[in-house]
N, C-alpha and C. Protein backbone atom coordinates (compact mmCIF):
# COMPACT_ATOMS: atom_id res chain seq x y z
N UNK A 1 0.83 -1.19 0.00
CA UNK A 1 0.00 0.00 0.00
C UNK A 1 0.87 1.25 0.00
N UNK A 2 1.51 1.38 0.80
CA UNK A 2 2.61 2.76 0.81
C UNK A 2 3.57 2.59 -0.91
N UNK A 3 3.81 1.57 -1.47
CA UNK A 3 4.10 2.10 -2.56
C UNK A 3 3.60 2.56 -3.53
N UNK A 4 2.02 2.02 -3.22
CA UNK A 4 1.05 3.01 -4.40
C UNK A 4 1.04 4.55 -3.44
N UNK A 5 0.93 5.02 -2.99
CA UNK A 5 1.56 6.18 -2.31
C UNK A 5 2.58 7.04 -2.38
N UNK A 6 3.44 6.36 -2.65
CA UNK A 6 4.52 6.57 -3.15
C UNK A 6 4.60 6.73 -4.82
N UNK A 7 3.97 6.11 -5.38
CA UNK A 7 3.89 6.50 -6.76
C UNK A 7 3.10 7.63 -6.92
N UNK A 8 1.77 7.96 -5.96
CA UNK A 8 0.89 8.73 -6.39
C UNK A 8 1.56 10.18 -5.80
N UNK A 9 2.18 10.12 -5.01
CA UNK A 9 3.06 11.16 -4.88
C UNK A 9 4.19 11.95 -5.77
N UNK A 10 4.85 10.63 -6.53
CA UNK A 10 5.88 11.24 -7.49
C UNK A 10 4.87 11.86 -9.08
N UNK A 11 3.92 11.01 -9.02
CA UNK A 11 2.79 11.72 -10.51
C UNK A 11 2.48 12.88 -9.81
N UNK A 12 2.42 13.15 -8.57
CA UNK A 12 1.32 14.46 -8.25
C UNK A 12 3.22 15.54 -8.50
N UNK A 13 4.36 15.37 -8.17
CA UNK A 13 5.04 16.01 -8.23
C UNK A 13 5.40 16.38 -9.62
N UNK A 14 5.13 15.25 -10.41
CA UNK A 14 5.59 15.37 -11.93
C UNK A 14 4.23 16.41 -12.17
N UNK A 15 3.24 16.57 -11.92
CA UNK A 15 2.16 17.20 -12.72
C UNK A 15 2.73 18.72 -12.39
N UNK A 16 3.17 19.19 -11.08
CA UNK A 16 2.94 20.62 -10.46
C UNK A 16 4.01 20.81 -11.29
N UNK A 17 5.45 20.29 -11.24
CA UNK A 17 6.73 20.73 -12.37
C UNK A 17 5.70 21.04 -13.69
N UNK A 18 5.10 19.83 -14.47
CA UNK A 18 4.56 20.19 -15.92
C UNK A 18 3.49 21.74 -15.52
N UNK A 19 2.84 21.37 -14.06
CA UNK A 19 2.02 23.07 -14.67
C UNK A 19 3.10 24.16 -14.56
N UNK A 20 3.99 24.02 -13.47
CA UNK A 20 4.99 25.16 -12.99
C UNK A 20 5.86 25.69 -14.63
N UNK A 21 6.11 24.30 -15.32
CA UNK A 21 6.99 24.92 -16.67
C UNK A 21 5.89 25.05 -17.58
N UNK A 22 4.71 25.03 -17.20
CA UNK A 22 3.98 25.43 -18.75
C UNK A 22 3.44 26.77 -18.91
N UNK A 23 3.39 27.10 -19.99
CA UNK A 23 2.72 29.38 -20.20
C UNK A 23 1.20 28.96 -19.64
N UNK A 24 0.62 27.66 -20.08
CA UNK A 24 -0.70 27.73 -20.19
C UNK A 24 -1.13 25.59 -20.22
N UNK A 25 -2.55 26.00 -19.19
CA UNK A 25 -2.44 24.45 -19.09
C UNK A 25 -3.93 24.35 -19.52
N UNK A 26 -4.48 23.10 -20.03
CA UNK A 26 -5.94 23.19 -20.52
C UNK A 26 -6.67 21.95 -19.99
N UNK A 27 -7.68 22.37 -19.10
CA UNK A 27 -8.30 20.90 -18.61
C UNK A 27 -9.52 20.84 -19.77
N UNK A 28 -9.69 19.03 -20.30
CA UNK A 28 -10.65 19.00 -21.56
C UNK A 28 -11.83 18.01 -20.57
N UNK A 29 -12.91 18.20 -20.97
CA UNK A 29 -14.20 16.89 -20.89
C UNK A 29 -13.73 16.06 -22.05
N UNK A 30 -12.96 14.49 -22.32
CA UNK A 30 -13.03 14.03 -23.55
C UNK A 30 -13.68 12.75 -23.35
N UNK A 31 -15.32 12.79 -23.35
CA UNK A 31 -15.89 12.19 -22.89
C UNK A 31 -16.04 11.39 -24.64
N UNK A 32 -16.21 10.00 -25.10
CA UNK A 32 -16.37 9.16 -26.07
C UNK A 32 -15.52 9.24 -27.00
N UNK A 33 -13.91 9.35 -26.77
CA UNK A 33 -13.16 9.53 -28.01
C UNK A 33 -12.85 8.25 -27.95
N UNK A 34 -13.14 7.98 -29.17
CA UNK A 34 -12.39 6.48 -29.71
C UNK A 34 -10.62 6.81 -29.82
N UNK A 35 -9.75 5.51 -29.75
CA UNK A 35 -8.99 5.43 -29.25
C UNK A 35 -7.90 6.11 -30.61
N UNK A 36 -8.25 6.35 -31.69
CA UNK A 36 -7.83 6.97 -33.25
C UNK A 36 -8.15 8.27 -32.70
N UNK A 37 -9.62 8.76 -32.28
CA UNK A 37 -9.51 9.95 -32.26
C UNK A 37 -8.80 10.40 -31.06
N UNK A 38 -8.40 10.20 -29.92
CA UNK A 38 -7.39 10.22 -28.96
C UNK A 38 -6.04 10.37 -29.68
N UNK A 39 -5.38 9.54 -30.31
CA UNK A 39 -4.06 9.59 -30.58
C UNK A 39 -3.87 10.82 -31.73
N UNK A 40 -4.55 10.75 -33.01
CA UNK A 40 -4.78 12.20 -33.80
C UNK A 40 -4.56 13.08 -32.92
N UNK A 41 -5.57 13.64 -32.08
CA UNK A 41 -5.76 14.59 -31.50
C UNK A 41 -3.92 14.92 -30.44
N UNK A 42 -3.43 13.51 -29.59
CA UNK A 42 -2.16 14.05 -29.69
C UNK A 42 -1.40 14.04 -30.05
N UNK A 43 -1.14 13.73 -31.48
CA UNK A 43 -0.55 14.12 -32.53
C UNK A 43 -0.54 15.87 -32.64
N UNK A 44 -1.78 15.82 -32.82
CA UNK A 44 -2.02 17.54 -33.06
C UNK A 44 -1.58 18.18 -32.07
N UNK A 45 -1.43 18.24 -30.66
CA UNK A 45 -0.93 18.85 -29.43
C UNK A 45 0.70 18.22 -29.86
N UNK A 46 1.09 17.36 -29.88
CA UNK A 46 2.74 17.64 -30.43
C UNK A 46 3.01 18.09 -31.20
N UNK A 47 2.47 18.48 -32.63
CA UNK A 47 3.02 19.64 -33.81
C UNK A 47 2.61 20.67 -32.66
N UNK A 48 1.76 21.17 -31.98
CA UNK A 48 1.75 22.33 -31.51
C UNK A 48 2.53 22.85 -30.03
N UNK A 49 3.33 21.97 -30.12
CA UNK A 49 4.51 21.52 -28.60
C UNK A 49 3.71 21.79 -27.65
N UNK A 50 2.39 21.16 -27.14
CA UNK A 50 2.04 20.84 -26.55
C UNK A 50 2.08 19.05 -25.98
N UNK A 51 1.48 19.02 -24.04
CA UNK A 51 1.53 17.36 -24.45
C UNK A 51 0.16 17.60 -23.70
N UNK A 52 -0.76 16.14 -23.80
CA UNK A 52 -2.18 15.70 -24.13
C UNK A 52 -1.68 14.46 -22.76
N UNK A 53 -2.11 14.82 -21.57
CA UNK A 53 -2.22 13.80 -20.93
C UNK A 53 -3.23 13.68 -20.21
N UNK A 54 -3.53 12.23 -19.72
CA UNK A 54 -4.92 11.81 -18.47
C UNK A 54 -3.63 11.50 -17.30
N UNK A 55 -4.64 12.01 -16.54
CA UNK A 55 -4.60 11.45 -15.09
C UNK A 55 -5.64 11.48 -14.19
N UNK A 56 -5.60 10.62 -12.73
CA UNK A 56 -6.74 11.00 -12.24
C UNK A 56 -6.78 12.09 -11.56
N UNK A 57 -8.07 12.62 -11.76
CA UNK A 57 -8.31 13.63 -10.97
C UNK A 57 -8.10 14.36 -9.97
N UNK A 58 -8.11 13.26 -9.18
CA UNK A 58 -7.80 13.55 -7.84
C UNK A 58 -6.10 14.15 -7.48
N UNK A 59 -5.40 13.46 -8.08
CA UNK A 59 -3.72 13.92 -8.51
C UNK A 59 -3.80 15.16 -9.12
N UNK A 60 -4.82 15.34 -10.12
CA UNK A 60 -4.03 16.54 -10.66
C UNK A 60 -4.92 18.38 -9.38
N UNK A 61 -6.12 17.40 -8.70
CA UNK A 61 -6.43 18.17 -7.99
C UNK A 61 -5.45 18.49 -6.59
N UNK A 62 -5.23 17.63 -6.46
CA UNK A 62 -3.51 17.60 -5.46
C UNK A 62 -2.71 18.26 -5.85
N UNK A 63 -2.08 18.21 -7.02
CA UNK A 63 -1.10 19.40 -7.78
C UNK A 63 -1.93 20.70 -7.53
N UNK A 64 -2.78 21.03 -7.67
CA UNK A 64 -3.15 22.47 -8.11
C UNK A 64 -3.06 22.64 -6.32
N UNK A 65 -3.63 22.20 -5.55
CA UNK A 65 -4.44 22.09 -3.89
C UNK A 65 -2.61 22.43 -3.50
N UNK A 66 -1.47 21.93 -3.43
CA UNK A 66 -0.53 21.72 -3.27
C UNK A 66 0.43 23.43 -3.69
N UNK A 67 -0.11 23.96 -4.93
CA UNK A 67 0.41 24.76 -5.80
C UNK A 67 0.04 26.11 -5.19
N UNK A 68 -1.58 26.08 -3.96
CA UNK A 68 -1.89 26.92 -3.57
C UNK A 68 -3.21 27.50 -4.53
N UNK A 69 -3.87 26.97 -5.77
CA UNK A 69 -4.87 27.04 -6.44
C UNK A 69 -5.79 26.31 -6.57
N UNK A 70 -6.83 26.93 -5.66
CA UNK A 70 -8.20 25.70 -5.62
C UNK A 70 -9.31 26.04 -6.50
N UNK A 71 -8.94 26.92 -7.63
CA UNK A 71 -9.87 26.97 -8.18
C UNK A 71 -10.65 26.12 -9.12
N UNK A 72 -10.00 25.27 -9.57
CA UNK A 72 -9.85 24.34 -10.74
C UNK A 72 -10.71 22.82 -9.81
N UNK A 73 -10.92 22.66 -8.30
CA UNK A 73 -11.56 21.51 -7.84
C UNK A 73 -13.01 21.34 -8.59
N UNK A 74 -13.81 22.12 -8.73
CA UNK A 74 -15.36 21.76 -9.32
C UNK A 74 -14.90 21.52 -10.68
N UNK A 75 -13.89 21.75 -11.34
CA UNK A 75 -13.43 21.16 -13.03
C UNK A 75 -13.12 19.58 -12.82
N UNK A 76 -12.70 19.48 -11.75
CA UNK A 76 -11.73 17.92 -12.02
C UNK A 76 -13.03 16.74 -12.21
N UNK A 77 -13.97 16.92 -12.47
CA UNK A 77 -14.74 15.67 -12.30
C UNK A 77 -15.00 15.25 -13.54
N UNK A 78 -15.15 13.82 -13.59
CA UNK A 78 -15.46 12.62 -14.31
C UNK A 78 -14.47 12.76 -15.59
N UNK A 79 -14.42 12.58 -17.04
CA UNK A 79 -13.49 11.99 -17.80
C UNK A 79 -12.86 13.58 -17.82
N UNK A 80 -11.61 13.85 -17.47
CA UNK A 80 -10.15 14.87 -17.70
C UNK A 80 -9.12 14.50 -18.69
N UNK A 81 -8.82 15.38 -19.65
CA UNK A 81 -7.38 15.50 -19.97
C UNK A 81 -6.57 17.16 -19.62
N UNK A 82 -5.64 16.71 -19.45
CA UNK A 82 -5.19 17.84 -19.38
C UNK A 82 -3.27 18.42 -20.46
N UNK A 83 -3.64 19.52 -20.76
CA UNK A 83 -3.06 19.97 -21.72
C UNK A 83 -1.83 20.72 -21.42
N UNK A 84 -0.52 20.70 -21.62
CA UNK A 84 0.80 21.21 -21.13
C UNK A 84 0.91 21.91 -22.12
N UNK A 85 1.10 23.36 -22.29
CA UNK A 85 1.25 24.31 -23.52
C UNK A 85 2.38 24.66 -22.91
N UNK A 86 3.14 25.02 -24.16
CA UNK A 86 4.67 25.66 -24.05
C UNK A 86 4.14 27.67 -23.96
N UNK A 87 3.12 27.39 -24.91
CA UNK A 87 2.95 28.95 -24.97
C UNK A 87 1.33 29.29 -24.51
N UNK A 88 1.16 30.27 -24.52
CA UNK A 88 -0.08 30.66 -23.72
C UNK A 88 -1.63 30.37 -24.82
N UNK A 89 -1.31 30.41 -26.10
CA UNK A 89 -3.00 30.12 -26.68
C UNK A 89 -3.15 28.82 -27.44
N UNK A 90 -1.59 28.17 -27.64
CA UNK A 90 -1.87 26.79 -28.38
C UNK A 90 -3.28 26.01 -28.09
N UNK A 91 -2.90 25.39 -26.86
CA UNK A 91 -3.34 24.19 -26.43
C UNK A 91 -5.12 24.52 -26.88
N UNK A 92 -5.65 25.67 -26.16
CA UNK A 92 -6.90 26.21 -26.61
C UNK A 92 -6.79 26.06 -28.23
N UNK A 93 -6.10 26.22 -28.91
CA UNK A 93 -6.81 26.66 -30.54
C UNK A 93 -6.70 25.39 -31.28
N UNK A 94 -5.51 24.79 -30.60
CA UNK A 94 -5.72 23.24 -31.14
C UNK A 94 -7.34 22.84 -30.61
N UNK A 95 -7.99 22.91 -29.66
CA UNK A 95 -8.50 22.31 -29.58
C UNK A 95 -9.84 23.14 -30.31
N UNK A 96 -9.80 24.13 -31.09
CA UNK A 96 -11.43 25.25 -31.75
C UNK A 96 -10.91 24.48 -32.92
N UNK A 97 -9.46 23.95 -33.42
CA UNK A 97 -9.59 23.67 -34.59
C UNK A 97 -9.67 22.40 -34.64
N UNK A 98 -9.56 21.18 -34.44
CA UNK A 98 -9.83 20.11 -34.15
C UNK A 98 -11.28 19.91 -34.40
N UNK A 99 -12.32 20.81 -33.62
CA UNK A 99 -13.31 20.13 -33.53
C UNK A 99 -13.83 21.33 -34.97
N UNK A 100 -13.16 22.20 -35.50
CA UNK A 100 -13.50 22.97 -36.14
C UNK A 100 -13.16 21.78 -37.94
N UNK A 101 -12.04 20.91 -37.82
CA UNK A 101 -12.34 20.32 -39.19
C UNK A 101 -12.76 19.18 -38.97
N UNK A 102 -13.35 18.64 -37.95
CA UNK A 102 -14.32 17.48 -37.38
C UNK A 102 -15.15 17.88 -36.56
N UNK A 103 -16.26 18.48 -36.68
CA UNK A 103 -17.53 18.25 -36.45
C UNK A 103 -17.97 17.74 -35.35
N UNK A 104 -17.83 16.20 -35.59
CA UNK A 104 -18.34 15.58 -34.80
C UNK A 104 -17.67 14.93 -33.35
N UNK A 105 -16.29 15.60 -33.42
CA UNK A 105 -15.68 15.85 -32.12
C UNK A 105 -15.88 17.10 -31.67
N UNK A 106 -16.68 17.81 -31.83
CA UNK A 106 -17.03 19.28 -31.18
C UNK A 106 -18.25 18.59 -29.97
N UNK A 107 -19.18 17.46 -30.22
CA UNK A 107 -19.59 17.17 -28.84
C UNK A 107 -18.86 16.35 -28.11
N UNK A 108 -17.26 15.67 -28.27
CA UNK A 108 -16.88 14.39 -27.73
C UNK A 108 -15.64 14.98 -26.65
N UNK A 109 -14.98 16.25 -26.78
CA UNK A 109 -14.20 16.70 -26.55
C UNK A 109 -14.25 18.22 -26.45
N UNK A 110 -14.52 18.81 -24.66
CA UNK A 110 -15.35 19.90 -24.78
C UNK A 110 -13.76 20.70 -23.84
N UNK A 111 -13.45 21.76 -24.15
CA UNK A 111 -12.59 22.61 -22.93
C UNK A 111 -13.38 23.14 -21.85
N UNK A 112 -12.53 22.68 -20.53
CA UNK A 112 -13.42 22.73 -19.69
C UNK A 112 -12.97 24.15 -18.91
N UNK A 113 -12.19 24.43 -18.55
CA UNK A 113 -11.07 25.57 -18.48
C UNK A 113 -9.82 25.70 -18.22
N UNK A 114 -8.83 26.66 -17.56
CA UNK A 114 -7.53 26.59 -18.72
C UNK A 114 -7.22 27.38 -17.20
N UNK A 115 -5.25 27.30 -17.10
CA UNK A 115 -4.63 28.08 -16.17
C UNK A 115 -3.41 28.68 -17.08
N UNK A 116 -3.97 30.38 -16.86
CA UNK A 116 -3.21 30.79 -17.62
C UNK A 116 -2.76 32.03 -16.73
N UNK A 117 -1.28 32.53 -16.77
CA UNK A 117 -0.35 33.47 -16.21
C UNK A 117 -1.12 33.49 -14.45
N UNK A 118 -0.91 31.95 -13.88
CA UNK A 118 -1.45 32.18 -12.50
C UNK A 118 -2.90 32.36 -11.96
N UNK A 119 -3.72 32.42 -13.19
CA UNK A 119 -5.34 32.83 -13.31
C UNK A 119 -6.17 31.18 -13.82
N UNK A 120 -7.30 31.40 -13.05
CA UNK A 120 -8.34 30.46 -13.58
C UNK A 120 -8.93 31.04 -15.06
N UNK A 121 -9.20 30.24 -15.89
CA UNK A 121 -10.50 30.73 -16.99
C UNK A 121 -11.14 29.56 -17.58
N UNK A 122 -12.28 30.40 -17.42
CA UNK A 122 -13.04 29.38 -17.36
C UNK A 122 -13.56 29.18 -19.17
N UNK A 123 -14.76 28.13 -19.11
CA UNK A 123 -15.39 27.72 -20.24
C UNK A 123 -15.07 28.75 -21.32
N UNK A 124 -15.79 30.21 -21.11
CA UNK A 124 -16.22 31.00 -22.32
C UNK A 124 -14.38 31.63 -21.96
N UNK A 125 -13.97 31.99 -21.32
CA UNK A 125 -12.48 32.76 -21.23
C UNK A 125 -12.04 31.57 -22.41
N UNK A 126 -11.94 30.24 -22.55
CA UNK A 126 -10.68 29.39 -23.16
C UNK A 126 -11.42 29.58 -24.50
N UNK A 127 -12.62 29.89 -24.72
CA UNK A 127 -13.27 29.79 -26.50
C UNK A 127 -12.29 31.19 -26.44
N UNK A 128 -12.35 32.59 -25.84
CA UNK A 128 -11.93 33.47 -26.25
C UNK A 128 -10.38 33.28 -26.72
N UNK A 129 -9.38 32.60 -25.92
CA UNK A 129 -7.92 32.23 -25.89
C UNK A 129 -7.58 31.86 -27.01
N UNK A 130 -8.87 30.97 -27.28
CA UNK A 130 -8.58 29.77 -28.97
C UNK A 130 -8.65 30.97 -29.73
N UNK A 131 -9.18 32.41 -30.08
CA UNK A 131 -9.26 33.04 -31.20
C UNK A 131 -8.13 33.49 -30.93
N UNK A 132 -7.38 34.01 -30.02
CA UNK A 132 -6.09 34.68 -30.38
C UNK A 132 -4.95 33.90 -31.12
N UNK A 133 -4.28 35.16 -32.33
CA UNK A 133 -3.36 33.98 -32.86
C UNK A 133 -2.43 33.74 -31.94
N UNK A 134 -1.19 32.99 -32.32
CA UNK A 134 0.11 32.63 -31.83
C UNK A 134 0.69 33.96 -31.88
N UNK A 135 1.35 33.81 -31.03
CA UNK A 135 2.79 34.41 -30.74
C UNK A 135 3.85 34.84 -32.00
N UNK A 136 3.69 34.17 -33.14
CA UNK A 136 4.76 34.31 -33.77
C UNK A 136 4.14 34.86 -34.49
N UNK A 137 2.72 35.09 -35.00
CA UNK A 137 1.66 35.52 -36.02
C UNK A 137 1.55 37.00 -35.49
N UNK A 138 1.55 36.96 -34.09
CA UNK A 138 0.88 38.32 -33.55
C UNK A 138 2.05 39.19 -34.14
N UNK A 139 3.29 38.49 -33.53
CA UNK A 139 4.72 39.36 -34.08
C UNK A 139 4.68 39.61 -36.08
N UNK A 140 4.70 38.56 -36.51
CA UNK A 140 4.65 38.55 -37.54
C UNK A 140 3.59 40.06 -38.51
N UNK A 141 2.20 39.96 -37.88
CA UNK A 141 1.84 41.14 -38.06
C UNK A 141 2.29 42.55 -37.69
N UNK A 142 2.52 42.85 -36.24
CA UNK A 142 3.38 44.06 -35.79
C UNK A 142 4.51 44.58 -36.67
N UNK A 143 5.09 43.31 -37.32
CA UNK A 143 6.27 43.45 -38.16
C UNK A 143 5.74 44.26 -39.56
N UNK A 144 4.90 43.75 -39.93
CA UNK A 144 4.15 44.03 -41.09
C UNK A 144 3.46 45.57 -41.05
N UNK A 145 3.33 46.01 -39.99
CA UNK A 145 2.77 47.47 -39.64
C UNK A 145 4.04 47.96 -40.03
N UNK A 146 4.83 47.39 -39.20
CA UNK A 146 6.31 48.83 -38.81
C UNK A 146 6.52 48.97 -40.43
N UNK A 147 6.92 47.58 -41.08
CA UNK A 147 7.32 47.64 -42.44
C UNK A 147 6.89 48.80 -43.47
N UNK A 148 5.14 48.56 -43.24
CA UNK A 148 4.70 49.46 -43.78
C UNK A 148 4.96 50.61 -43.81
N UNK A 149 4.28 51.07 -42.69
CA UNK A 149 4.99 52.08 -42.43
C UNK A 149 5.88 52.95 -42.96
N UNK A 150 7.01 52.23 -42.51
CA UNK A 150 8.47 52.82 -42.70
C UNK A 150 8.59 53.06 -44.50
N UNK A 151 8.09 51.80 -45.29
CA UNK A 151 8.37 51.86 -46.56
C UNK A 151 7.49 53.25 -46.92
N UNK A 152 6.30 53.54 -46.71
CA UNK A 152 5.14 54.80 -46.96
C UNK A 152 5.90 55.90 -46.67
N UNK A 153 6.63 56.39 -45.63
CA UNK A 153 8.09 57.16 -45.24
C UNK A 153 8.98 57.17 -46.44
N UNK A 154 9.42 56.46 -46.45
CA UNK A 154 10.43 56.35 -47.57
C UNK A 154 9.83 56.62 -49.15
N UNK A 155 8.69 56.34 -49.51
CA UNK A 155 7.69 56.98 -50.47
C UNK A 155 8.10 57.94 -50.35
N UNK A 156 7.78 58.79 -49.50
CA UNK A 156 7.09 59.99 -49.26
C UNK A 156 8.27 60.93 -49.49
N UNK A 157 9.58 60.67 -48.51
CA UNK A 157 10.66 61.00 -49.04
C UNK A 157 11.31 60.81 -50.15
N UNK A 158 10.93 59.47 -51.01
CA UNK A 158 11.83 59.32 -52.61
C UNK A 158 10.60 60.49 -53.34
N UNK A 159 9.27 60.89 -52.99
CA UNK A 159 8.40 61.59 -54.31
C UNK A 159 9.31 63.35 -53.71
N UNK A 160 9.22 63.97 -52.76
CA UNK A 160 9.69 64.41 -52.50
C UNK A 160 10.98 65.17 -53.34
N UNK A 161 12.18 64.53 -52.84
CA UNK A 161 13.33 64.51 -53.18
C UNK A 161 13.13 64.56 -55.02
N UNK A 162 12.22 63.67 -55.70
CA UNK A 162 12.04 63.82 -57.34
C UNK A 162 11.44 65.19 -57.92
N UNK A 163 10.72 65.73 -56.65
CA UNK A 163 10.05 67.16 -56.83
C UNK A 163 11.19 68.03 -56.87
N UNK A 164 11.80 68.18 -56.00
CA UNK A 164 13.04 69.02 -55.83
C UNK A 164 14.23 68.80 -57.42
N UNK A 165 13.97 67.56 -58.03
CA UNK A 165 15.19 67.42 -59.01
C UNK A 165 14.50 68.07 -60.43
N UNK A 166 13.10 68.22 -60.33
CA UNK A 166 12.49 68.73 -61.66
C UNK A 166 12.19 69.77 -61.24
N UNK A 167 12.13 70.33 -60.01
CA UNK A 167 11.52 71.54 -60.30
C UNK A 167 13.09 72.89 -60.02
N UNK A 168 14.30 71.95 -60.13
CA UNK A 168 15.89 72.70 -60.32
C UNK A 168 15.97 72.53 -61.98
């Protein structure tokens, strides 16, 4: 008996490290996934360096209870996965798009809510999370402003400067 104790102790320590190193963690309802649509799905959380794990409940309610966050106890019940994001909106958008090019995993696999920068969010907070892009997209656009920008500047100064050479 004390070594199942002992095990359930080292999973509850391994979970608080995975929430402690993750931007963003996602508890799912994945209530009737066949065992294809399970593995797809973490497939899709590893292209998105995320990882897709079960445990029981009660452990990962120990991690959080342990961590000093009890908000997440009325989430932990009946079928859980829970989601290790490297970055703060993956794990959510994998999961709007998932059920967004299958259908019929939009009732099998529901987000239940999400711990993000130290905060609870709940149901409607994680639909909002899934619309934000990535990190590298958000940059990617900002980049695309300055660019602009700067090139419309440089317009402005090459028409400029051509005024000054015709009208010498």
């Amino acid at each position: 008996m004390s070594a199942n104790i002992e095990a359930e102790k080292q999973i509850v320590e391994e979970i608080k490290a995975k929430i402690t190193s993750s931007k963003s963690v996602v508890l799912a309802d994945y209530n009737k996934l066949s065992v294809l649509e399970v593995t797809a799905l973490r497939n899709k959380f590893k292209e998105a360096n995320c990882e897709y794990k079960v445990y029981k409940n009660t452990l990962v309610r120990r991690a959080f209870n342990e961590l000093g966050i009890t908000d997440f106890d009325n989430d932990l019940n009946g079928t859980t996965a829970t989601v290790f994001c490297a970055d703060e909106t993956s794990g959510a958008a994998v999961f709007a798009k998932a059920t967004k090019e299958n259908p019929a995993l939009a009732e099998k696999v529901l987000p239940k809510c999400a711990f993000l920068e130290n905060k609870y969010l709940d149901k409607a907070a994680v639909k909002e999370l899934s619309a934000i892009p990535s990190k590298e997209v958000l940059i990617a656009k900002m980049l695309g402003c300055f660019q602009s920008s700067i090139s419309k500047f440089v317009y402005v100064l090459d028409t400029i400067a051509k005024a000054k050479e015709t009208a010498n």
